[in-house]
N, C-alpha and C. Protein backbone atom coordinates (compact mmCIF):
# COMPACT_ATOMS: atom_id res chain seq x y z
N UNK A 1 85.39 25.59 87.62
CA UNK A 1 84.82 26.87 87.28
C UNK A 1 84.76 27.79 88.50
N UNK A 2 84.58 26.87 89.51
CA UNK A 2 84.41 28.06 90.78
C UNK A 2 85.99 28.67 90.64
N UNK A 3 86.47 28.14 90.91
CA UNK A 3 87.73 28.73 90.53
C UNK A 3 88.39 29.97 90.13
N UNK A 4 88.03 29.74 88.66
CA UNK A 4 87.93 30.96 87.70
C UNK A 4 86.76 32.22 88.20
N UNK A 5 85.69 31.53 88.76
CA UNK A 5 84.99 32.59 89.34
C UNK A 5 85.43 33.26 90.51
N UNK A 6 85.81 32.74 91.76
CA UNK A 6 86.91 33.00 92.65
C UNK A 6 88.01 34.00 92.27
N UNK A 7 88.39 33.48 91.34
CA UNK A 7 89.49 34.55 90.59
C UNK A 7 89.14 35.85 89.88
N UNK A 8 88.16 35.82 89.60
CA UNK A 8 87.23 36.96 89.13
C UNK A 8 87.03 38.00 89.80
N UNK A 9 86.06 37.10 90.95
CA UNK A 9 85.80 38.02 91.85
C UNK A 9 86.89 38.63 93.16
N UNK A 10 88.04 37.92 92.83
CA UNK A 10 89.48 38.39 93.48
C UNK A 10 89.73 39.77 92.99
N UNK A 11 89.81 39.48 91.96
CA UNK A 11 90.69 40.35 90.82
C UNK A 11 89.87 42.09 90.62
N UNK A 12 88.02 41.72 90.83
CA UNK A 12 87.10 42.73 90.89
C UNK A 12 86.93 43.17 91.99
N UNK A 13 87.40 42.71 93.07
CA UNK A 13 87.72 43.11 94.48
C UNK A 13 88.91 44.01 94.67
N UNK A 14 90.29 43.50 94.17
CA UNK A 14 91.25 44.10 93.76
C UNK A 14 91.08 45.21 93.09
N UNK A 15 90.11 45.23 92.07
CA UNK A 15 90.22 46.62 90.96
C UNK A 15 89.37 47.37 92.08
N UNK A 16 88.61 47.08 92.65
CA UNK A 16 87.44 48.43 93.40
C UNK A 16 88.32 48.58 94.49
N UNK A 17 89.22 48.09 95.26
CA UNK A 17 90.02 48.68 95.81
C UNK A 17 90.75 49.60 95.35
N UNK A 18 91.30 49.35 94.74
CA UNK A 18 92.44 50.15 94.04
C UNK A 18 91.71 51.46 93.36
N UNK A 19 90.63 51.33 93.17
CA UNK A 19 89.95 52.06 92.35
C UNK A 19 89.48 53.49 93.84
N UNK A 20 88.82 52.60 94.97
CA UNK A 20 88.73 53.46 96.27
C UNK A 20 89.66 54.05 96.43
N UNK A 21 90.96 53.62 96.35
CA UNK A 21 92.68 54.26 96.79
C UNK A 21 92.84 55.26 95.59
N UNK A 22 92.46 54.95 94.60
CA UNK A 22 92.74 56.19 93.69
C UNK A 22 92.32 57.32 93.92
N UNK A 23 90.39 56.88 94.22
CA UNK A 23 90.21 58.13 94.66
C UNK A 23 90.28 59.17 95.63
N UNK A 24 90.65 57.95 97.04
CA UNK A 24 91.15 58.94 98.02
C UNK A 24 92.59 60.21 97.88
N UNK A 25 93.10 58.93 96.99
CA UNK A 25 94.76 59.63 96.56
C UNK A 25 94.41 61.28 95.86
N UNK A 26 92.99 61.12 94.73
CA UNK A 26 92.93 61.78 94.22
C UNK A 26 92.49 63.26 94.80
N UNK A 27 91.50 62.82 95.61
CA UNK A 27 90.77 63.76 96.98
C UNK A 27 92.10 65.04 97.78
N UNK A 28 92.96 63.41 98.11
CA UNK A 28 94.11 64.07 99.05
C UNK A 28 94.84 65.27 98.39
N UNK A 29 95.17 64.64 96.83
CA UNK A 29 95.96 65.85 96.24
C UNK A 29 95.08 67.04 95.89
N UNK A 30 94.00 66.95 95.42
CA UNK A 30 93.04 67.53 95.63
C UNK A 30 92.93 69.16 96.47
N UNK A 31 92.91 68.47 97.74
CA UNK A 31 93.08 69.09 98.82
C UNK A 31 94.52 70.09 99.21
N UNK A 32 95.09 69.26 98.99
CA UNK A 32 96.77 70.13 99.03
C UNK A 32 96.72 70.74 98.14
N UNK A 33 96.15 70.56 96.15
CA UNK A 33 96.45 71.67 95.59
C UNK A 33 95.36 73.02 95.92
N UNK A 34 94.45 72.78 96.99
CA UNK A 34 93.45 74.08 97.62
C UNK A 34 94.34 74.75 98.72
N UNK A 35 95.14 73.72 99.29
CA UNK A 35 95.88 73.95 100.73
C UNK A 35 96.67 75.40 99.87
N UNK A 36 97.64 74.68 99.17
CA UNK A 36 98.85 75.30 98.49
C UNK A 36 98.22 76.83 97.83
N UNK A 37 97.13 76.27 97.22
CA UNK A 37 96.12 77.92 96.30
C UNK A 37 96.26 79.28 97.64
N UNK A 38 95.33 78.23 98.59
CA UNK A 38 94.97 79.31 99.71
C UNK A 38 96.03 80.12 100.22
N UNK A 39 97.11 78.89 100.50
CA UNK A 39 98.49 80.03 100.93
C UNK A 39 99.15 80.50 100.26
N UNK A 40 99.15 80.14 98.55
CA UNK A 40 99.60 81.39 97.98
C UNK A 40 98.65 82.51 97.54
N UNK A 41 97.87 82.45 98.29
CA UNK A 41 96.70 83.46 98.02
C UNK A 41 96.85 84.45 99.45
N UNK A 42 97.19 83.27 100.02
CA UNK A 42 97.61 84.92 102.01
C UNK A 42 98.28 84.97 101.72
N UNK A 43 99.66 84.41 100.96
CA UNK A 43 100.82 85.61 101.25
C UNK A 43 101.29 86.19 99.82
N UNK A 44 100.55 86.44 99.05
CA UNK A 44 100.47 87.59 98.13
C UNK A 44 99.50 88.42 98.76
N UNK A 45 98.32 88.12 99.36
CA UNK A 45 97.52 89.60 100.19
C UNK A 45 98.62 90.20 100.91
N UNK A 46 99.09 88.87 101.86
CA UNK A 46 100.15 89.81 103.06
C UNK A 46 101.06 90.51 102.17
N UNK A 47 102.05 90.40 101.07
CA UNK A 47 102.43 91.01 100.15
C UNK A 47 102.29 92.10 99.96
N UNK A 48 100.68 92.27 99.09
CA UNK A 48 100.55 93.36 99.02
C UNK A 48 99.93 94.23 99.65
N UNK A 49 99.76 93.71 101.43
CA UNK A 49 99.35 95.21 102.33
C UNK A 49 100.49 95.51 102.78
N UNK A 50 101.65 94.26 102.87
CA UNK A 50 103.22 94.95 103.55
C UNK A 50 103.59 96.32 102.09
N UNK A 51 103.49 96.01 100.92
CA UNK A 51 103.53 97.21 99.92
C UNK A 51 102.67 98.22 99.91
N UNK A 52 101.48 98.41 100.15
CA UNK A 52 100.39 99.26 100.46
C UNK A 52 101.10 100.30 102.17
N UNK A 53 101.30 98.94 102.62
CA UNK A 53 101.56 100.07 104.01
C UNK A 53 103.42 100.67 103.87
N UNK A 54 104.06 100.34 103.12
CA UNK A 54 105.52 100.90 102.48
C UNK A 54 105.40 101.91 102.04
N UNK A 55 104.31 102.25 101.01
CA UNK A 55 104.01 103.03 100.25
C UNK A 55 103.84 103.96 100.84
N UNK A 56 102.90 103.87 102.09
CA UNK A 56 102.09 104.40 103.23
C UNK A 56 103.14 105.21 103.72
N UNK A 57 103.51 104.76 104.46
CA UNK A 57 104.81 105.61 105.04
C UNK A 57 106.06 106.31 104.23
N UNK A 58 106.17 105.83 102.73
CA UNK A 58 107.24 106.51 102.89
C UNK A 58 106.43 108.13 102.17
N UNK A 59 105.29 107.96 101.48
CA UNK A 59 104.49 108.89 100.96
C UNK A 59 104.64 110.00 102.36
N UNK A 60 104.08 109.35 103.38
CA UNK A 60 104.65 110.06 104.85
C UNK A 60 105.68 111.22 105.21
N UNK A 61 106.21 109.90 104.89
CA UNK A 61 108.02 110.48 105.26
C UNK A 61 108.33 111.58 104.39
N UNK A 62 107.61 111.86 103.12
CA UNK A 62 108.12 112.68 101.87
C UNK A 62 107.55 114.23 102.63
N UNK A 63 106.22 113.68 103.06
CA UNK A 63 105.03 114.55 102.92
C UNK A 63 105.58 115.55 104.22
N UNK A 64 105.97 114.69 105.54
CA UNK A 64 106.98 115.46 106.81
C UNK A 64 108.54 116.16 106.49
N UNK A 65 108.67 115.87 105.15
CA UNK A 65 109.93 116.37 104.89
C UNK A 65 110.11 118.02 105.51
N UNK A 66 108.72 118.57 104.97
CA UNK A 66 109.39 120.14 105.16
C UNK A 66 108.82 120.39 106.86
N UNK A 67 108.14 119.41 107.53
CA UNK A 67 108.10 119.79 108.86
C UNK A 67 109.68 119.36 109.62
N UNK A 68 110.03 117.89 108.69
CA UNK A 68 111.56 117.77 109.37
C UNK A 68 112.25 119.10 109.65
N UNK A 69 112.18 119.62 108.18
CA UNK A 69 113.26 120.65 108.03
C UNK A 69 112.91 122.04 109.34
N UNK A 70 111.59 122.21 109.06
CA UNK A 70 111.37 123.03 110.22
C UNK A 70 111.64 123.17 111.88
N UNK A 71 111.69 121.98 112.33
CA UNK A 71 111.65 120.87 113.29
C UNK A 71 113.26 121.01 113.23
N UNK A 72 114.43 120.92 112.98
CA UNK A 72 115.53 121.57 112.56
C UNK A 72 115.90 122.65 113.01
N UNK A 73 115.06 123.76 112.74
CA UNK A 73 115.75 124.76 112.84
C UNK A 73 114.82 125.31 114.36
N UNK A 74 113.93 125.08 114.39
CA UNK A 74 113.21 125.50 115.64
C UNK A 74 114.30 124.89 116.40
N UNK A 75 114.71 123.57 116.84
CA UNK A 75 115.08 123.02 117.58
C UNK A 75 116.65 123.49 117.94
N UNK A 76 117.30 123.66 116.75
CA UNK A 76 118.44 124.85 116.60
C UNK A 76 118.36 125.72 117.54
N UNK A 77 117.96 126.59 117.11
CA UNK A 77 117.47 127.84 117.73
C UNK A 77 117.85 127.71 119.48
N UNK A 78 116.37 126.97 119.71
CA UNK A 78 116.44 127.08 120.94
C UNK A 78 117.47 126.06 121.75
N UNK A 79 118.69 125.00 121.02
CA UNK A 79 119.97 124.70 121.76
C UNK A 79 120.65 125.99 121.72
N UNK A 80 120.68 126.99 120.29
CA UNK A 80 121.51 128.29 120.92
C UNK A 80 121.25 129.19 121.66
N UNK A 81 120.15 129.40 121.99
CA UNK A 81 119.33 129.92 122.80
C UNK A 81 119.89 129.47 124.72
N UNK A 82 120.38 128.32 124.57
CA UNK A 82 120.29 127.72 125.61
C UNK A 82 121.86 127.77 125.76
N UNK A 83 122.10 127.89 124.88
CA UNK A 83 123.83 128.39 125.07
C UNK A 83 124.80 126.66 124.61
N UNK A 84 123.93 126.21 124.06
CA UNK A 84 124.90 124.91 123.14
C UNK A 84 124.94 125.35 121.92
N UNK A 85 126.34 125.25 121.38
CA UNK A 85 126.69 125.70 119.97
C UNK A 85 126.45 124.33 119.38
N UNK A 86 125.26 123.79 118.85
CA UNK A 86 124.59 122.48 118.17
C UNK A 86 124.18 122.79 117.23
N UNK A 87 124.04 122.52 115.36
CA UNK A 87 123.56 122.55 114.91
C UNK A 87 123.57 121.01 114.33
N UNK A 88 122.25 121.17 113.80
CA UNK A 88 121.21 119.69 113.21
C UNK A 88 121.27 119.73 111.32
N UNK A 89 121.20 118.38 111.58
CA UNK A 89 121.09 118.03 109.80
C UNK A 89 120.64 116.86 109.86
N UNK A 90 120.11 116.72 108.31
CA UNK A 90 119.71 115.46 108.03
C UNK A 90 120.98 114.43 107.63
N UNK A 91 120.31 113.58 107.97
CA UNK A 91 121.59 111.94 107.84
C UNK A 91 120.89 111.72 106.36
N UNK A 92 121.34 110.00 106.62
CA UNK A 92 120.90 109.42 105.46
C UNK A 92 120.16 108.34 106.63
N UNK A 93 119.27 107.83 106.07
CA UNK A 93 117.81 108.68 105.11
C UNK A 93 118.04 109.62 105.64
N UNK A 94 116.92 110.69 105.09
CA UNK A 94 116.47 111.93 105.52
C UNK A 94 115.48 111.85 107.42
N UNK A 95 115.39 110.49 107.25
CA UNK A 95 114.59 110.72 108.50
C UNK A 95 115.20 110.00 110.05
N UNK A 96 116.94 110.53 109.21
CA UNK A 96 117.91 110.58 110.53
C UNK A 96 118.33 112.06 110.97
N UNK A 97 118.54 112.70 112.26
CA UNK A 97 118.64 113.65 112.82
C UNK A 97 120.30 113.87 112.98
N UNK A 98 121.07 114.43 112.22
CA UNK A 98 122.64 114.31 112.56
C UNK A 98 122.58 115.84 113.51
N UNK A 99 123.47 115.21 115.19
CA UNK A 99 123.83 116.55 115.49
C UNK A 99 125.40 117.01 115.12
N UNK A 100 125.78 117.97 114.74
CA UNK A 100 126.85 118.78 114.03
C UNK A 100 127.04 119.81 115.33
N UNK A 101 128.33 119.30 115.96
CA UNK A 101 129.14 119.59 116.70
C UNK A 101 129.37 118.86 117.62
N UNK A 102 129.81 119.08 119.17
CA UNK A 102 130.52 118.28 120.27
C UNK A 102 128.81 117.64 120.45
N UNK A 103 129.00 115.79 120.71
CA UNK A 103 127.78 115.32 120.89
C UNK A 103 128.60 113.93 121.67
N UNK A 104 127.84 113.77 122.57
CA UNK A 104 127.24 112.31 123.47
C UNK A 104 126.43 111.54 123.21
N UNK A 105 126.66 110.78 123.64
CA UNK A 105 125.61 109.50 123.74
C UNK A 105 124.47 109.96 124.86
N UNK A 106 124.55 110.90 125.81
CA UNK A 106 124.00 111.56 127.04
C UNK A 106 123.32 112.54 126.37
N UNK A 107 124.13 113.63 125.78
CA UNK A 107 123.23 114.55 124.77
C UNK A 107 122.62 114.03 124.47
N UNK A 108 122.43 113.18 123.26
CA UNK A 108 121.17 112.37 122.27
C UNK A 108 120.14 112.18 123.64
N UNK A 109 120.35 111.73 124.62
CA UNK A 109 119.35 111.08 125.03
C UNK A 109 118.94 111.89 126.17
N UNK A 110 119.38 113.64 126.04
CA UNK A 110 118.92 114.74 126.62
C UNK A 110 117.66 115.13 126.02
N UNK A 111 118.23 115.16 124.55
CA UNK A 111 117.50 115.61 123.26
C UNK A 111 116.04 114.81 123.25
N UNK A 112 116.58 113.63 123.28
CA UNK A 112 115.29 112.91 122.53
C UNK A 112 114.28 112.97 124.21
N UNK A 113 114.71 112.92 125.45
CA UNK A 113 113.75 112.85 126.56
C UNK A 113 113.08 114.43 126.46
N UNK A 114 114.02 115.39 125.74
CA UNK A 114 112.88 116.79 125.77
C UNK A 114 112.42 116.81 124.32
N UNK A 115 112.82 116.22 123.26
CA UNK A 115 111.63 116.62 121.93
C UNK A 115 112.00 115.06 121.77
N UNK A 116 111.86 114.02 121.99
CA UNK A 116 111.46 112.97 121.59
C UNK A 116 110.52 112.53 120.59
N UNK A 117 109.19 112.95 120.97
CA UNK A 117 107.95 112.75 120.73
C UNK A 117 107.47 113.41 119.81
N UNK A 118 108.38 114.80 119.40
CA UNK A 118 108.24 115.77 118.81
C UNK A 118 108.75 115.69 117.39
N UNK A 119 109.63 114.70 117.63
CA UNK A 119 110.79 114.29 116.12
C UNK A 119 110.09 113.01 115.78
N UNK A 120 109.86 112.07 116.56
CA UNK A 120 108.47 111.14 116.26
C UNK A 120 107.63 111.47 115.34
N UNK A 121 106.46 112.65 115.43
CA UNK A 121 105.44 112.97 115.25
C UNK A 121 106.03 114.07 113.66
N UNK A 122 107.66 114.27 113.76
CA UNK A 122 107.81 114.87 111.91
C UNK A 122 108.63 113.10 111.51
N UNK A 123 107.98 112.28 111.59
CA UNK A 123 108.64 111.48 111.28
C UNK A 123 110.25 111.09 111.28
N UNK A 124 111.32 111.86 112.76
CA UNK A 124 112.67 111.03 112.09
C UNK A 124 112.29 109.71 113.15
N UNK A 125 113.02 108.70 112.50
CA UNK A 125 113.32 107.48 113.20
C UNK A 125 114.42 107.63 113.80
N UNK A 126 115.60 108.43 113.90
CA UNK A 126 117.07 108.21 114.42
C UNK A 126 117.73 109.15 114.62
N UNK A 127 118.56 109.30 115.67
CA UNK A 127 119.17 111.08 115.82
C UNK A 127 120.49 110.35 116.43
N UNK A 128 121.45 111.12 115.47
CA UNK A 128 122.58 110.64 115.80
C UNK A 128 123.74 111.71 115.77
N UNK A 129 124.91 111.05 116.23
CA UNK A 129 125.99 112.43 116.25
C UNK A 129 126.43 111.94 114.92
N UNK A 130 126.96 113.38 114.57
CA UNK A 130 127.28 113.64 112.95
C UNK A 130 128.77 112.71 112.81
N UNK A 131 129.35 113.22 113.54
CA UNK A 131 131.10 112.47 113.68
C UNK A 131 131.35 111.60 113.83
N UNK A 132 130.34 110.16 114.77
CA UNK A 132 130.14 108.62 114.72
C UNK A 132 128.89 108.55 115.13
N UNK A 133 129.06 108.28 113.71
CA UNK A 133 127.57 107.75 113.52
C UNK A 133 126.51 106.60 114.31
N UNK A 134 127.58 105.69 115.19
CA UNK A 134 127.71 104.42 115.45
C UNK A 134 127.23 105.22 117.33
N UNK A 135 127.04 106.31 117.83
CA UNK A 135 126.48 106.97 118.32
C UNK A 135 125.41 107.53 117.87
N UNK A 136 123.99 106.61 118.41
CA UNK A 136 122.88 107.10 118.07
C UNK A 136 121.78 106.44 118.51
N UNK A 137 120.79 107.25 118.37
CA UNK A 137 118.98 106.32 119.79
C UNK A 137 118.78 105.90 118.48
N UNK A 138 117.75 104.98 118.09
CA UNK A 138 116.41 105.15 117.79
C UNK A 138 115.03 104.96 118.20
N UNK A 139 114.68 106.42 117.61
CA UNK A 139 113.34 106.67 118.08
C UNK A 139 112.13 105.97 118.07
């Protein structure tokens, strides 16, 4: 009989083990499916402030449109003024600066060291020569 009791208490030793391992197992996954929640929970926030701040700017970019355009022709002006036959346009996007006529890689970066900051502040990102394109800063 000890035996059978021996075996009993094997076997009820065995089950509360197994029974401890379950629940750690259960704990563990547990945990990873909070792990997994949480990070798909930051990067749908990060998500949607990278879309919030997209929005942000290009609402921006719409809103500087007619200072671009202004910013254009002031800037016009005073290259003819200065005795360069330069005129300016928009690229693609709109918040590229094409110059239209004889242009450098030296020009551009005449331009942008005297209104740099100035084409910054109407939002273009890029000023490039109209004829290669593949000539150009960004701002």
């Amino acid at each position: 009989m000890s035996t059978s009791a021996e075996q009993t208490a094997r076997e009820a030793g065995q089950r509360k083990l197994e029974a401890e391992q379950a629940k750690r197992d259960a704990a563990r996954v547990k945990a990873e499916a909070a792990q997994a929640a949480r990070l798909a929970a930051a990067q749908e926030a990060e998500a949607a402030r990278r879309a919030k701040q997209d929005a942000a700017a290009e609402k921006r970019r719409e809103d500087m449109r007619p200072a671009r355009e202004g910013f254009i022709e002031v800037i016009a002006q005073g290259m003819a003024k200065a005795g360069f036959g330069i005129n300016f346009e928009f690229g693609s996007p709109d918040t590229t600066l094409r110059v239209v006529g004889p242009c450098s890689r030296a020009l551009l970066g005449k331009l942008v060291e005297l209104a740099g900051q100035n084409m910054r502040n109407v939002a273009f990102e890029r000023i490039e020569c109209g004829s290669n394109a593949s000539i150009g800063i960004d701002l």
